[in-house]
C-alpha atoms as a PDB file:
ATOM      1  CA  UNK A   1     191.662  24.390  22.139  1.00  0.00           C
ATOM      2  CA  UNK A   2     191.365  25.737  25.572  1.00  0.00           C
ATOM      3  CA  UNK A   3     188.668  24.575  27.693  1.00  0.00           C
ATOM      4  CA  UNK A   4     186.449  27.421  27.850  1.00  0.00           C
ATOM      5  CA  UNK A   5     186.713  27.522  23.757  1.00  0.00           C
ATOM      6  CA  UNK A   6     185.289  23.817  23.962  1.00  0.00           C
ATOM      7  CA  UNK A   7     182.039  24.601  25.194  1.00  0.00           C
ATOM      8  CA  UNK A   8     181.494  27.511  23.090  1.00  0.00           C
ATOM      9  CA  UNK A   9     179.217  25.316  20.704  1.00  0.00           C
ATOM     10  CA  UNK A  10     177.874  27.270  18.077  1.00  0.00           C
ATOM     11  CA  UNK A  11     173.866  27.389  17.321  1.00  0.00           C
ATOM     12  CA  UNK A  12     174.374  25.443  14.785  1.00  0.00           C
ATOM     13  CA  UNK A  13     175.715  22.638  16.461  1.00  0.00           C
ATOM     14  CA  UNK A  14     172.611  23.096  18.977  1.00  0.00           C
ATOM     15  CA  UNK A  15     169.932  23.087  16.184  1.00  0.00           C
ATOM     16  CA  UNK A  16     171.687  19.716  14.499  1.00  0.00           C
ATOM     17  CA  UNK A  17     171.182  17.853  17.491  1.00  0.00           C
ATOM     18  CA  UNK A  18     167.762  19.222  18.479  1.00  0.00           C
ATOM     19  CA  UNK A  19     167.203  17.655  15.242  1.00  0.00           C
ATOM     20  CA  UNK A  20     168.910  14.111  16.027  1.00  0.00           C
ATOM     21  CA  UNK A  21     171.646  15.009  13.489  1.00  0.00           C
ATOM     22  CA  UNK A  22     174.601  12.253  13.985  1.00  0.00           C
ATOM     23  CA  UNK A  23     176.993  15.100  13.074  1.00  0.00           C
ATOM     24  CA  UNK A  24     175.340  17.909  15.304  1.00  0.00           C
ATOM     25  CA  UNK A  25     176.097  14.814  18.033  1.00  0.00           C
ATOM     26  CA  UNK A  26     179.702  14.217  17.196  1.00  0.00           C
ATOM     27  CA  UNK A  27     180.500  18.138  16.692  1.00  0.00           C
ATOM     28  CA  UNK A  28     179.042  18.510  20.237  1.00  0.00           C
ATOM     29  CA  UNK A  29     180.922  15.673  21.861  1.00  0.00           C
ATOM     30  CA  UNK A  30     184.440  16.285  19.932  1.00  0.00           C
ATOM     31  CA  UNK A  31     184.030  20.245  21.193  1.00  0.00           C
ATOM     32  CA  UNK A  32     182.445  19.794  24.456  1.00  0.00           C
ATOM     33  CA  UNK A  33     184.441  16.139  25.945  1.00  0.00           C
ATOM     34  CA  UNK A  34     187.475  17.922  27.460  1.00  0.00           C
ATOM     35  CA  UNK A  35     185.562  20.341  29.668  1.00  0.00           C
ATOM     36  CA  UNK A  36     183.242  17.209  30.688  1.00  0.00           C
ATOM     37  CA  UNK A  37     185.664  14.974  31.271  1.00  0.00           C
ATOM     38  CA  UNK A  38     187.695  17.326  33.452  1.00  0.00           C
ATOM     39  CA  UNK A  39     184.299  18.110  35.592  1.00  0.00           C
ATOM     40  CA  UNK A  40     184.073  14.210  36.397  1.00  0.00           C
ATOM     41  CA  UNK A  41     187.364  13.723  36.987  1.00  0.00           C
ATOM     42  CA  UNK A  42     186.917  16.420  39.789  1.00  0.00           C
ATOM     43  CA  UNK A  43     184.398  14.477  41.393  1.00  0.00           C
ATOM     44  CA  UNK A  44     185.381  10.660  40.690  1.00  0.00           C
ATOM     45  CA  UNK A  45     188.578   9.116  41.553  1.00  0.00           C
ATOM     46  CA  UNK A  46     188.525   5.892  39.371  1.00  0.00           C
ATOM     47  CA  UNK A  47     188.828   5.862  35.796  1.00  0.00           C
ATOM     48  CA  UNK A  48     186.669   3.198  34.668  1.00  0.00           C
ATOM     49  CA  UNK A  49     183.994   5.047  36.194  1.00  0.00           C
ATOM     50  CA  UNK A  50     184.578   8.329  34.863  1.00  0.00           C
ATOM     51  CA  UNK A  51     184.633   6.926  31.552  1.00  0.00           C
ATOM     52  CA  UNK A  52     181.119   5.161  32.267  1.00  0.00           C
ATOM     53  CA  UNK A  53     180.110   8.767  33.741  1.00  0.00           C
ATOM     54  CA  UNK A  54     181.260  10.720  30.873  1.00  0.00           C
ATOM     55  CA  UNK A  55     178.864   8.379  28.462  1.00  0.00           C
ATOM     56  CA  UNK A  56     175.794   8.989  30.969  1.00  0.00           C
ATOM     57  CA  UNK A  57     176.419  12.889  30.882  1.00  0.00           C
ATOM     58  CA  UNK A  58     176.303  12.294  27.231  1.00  0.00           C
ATOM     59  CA  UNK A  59     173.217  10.150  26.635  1.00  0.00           C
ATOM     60  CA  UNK A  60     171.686  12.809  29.113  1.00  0.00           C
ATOM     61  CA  UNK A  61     172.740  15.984  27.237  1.00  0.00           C
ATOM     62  CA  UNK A  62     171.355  13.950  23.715  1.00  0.00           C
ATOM     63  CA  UNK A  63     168.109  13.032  25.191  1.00  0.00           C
ATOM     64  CA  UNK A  64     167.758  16.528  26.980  1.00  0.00           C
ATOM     65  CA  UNK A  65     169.162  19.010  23.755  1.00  0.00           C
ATOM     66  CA  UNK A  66     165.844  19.966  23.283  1.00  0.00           C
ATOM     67  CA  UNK A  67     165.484  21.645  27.079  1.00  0.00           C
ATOM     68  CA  UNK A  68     168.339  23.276  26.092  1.00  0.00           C
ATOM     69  CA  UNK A  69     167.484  27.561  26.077  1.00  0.00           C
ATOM     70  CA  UNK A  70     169.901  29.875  25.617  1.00  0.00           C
ATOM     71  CA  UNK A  71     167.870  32.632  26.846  1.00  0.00           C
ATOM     72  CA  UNK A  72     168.341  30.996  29.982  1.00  0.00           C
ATOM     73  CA  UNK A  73     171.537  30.537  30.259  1.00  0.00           C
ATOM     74  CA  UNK A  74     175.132  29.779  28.967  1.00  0.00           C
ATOM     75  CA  UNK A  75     175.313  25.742  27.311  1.00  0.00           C
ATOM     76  CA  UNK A  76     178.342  25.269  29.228  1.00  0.00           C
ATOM     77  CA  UNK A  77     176.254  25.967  32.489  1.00  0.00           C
ATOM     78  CA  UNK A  78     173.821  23.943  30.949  1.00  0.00           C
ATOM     79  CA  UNK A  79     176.129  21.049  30.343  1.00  0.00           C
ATOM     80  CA  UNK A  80     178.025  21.472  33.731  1.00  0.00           C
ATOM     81  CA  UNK A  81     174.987  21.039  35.785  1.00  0.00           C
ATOM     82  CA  UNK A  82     174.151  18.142  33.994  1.00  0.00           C
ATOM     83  CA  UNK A  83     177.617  16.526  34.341  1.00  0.00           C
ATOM     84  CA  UNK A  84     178.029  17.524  37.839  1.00  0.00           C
ATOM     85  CA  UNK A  85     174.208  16.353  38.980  1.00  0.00           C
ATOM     86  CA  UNK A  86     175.742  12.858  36.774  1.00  0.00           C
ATOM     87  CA  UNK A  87     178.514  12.375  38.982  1.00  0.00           C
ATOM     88  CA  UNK A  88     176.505  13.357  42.432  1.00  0.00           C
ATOM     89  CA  UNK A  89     173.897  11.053  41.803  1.00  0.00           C
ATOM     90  CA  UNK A  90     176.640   7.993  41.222  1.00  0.00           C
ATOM     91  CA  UNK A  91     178.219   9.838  44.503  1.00  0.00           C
ATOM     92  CA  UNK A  92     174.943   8.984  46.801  1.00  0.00           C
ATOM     93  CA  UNK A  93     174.400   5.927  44.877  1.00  0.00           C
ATOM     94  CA  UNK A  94     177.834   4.319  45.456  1.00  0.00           C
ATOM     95  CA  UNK A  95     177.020   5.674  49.452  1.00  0.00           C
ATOM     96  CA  UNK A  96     180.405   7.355  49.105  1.00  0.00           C
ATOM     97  CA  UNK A  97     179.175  10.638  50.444  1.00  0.00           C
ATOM     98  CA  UNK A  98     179.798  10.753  53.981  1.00  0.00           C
ATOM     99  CA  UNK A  99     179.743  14.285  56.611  1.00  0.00           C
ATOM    100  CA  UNK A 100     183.020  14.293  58.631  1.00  0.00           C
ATOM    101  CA  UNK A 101     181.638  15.832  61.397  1.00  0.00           C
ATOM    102  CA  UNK A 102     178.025  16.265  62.789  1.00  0.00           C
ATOM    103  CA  UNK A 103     175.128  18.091  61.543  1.00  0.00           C
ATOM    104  CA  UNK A 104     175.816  21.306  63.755  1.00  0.00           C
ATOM    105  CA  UNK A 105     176.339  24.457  63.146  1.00  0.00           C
ATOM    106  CA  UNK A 106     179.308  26.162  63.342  1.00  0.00           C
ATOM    107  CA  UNK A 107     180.383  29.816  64.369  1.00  0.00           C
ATOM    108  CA  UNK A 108     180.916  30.995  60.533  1.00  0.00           C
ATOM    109  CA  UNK A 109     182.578  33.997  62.362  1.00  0.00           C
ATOM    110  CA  UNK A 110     185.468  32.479  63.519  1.00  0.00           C
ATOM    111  CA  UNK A 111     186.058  31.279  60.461  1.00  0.00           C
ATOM    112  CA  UNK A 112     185.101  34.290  58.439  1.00  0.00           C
ATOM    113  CA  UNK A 113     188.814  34.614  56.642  1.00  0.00           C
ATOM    114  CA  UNK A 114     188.816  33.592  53.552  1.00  0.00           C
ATOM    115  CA  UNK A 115     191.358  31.423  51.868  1.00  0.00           C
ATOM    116  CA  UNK A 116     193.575  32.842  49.022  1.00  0.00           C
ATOM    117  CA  UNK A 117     193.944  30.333  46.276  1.00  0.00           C
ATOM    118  CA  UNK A 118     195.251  32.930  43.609  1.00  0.00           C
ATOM    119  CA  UNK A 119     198.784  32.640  45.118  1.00  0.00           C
ATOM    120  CA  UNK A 120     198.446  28.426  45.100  1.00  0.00           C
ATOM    121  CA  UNK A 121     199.988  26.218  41.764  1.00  0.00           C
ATOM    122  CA  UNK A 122     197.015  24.244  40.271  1.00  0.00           C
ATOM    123  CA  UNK A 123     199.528  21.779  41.029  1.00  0.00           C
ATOM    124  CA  UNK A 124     199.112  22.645  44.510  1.00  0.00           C
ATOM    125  CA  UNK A 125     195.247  22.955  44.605  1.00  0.00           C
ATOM    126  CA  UNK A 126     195.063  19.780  42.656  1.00  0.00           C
ATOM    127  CA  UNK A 127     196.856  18.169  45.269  1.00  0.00           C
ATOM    128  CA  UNK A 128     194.962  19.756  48.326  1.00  0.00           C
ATOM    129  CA  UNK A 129     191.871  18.387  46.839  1.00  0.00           C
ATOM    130  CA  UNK A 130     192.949  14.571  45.979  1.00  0.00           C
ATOM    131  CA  UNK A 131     193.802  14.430  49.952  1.00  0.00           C
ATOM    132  CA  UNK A 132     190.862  16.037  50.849  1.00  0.00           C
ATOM    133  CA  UNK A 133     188.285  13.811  52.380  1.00  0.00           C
ATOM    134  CA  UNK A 134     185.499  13.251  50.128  1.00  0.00           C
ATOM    135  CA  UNK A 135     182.601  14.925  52.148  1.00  0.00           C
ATOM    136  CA  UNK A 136     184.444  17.877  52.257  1.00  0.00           C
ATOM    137  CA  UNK A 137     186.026  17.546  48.678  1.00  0.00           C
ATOM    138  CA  UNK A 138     182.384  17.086  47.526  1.00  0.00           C
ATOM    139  CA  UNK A 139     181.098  20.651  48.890  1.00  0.00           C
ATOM    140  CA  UNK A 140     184.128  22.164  48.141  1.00  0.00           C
ATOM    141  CA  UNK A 141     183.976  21.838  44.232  1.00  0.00           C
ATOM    142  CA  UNK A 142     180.415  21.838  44.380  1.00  0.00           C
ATOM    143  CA  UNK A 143     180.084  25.656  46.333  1.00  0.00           C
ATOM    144  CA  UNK A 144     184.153  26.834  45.533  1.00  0.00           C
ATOM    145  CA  UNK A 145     184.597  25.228  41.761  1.00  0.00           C
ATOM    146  CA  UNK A 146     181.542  24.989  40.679  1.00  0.00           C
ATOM    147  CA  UNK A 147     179.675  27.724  42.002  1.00  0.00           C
ATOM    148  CA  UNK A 148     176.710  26.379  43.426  1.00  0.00           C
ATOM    149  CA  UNK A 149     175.229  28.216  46.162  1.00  0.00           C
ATOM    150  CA  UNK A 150     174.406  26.523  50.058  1.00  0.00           C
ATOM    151  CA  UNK A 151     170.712  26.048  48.921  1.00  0.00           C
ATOM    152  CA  UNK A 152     171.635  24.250  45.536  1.00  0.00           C
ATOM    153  CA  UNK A 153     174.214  22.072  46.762  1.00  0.00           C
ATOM    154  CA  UNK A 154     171.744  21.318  50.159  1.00  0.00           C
ATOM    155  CA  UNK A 155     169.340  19.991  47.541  1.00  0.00           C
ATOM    156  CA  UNK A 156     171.441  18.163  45.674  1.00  0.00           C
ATOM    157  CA  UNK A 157     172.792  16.268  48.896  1.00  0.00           C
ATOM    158  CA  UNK A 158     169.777  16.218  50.649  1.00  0.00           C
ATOM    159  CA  UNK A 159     171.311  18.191  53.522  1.00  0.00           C
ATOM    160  CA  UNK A 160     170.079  21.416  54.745  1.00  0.00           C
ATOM    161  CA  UNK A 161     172.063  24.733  53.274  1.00  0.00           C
ATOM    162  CA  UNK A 162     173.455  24.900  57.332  1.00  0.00           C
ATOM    163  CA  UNK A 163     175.542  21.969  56.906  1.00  0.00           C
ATOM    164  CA  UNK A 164     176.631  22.590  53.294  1.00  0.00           C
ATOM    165  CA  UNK A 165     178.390  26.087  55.117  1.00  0.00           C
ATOM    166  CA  UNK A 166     179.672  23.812  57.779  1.00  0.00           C
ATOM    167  CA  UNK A 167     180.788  21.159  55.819  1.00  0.00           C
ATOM    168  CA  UNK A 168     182.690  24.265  53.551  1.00  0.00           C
ATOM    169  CA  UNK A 169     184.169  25.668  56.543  1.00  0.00           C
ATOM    170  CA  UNK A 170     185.454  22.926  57.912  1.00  0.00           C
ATOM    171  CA  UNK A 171     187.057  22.284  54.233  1.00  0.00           C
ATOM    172  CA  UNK A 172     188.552  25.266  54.406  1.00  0.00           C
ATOM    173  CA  UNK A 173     189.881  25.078  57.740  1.00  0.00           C
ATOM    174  CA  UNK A 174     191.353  21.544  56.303  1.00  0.00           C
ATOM    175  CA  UNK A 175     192.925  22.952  53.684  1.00  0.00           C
ATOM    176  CA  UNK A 176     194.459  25.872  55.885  1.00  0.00           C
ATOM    177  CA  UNK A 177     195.925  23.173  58.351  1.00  0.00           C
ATOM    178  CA  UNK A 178     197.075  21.016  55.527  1.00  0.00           C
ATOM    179  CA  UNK A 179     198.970  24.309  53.652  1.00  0.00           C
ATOM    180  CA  UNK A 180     200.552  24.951  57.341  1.00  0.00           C
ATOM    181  CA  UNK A 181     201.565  21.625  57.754  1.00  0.00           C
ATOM    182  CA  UNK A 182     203.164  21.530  54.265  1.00  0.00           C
ATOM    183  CA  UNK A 183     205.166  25.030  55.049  1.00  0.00           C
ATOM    184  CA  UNK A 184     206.423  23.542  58.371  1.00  0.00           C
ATOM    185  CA  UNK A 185     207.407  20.485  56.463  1.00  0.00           C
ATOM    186  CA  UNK A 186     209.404  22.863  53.177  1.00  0.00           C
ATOM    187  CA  UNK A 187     211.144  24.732  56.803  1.00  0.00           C
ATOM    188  CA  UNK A 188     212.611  21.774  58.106  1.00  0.00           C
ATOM    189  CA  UNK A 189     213.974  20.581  54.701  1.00  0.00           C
ATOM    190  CA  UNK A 190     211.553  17.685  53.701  1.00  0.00           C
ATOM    191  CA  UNK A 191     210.223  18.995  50.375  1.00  0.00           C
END
């Protein structure tokens, strides 16, 4: 079952656990746990902690079914936001969160080209983002992955919607040099 099929929970499923039904629970978590787990695996490097994440997504998506409305919005958004606001919070409560460089702004314009990732491996992206340093890993998934927008993810850091487009250029720019530096290195014969 692909991932996208996993979070296609049906009603259902939804009503059954709205009504604290134990099977409505484990239908739900057997469907849903691959698309969770791979949206805190994103964010947090350790396993142990994932694992302790994953169950805290979960015990917030039980106690929180009954917010749930469909007529505003997909219940994988639904259950991404939750997961991803899970593994943020555990972000800025282990202090891991850090800005690389200062709270300026940058000239967006000189770095208006846009990075190409439809001709990269997931392999390759996978790998760009598990060297990436974690301030700029976090915005990057958050705004590129994810889809939040500069506002959201400023509120979810607690940094204004200026630096979140900083801190995603600068990514960017990272990513660029590290992609150079990695086609300089398959020239010369080291890959």
């Amino acid at each position: 079952m692909t991932q996208l099929a996993a979070v296609i929970v049906s009603t259902s499923i939804i009503s059954a656990c709205k009504k604290k039904q134990e099977q409505g629970y484990c239908s739900l978590y057997k469907l849903s746990l691959p698309y969770v787990y791979s949206i805190v695996k994103r964010y947090i490097y350790q396993e142990e902690e994932r694992k302790d994440l994953v169950q805290e997504v979960y015990a917030q998506v039980f106690q929180q079914i009954g917010q749930f409305d469909p007529d505003k919005g997909s219940f994988k958004f639904w259950l991404r936001k939750i997961a991803v606001n899970i593994c943020l919070m555990h972000i800025r409560k282990e202090k891991r969160f850090h800005l690389l460089v200062p709270l300026e702004h940058i000239d967006e314009n000189k770095y208006a080209e846009e990075l190409r990732f439809d001709s990269l491996s997931k392999e390759m992206i996978r790998r760009l983002l598990d060297k990436m340093p974690k301030g700029y890993r976090t915005i990057f998934l958050l705004v590129v992955i994810d889809d939040f927008s500069h506002a959201e993810v400023g509120n979810m850091l607690g940094i204004s919607p200026e630096t979140s487009r900083s801190q995603l250029s600068r990514a960017k720019i990272w990513i660029r040099n590290k992609l150079q530096q990695d086609i300089k290195l398959q020239a010369n014969g080291f890959f």
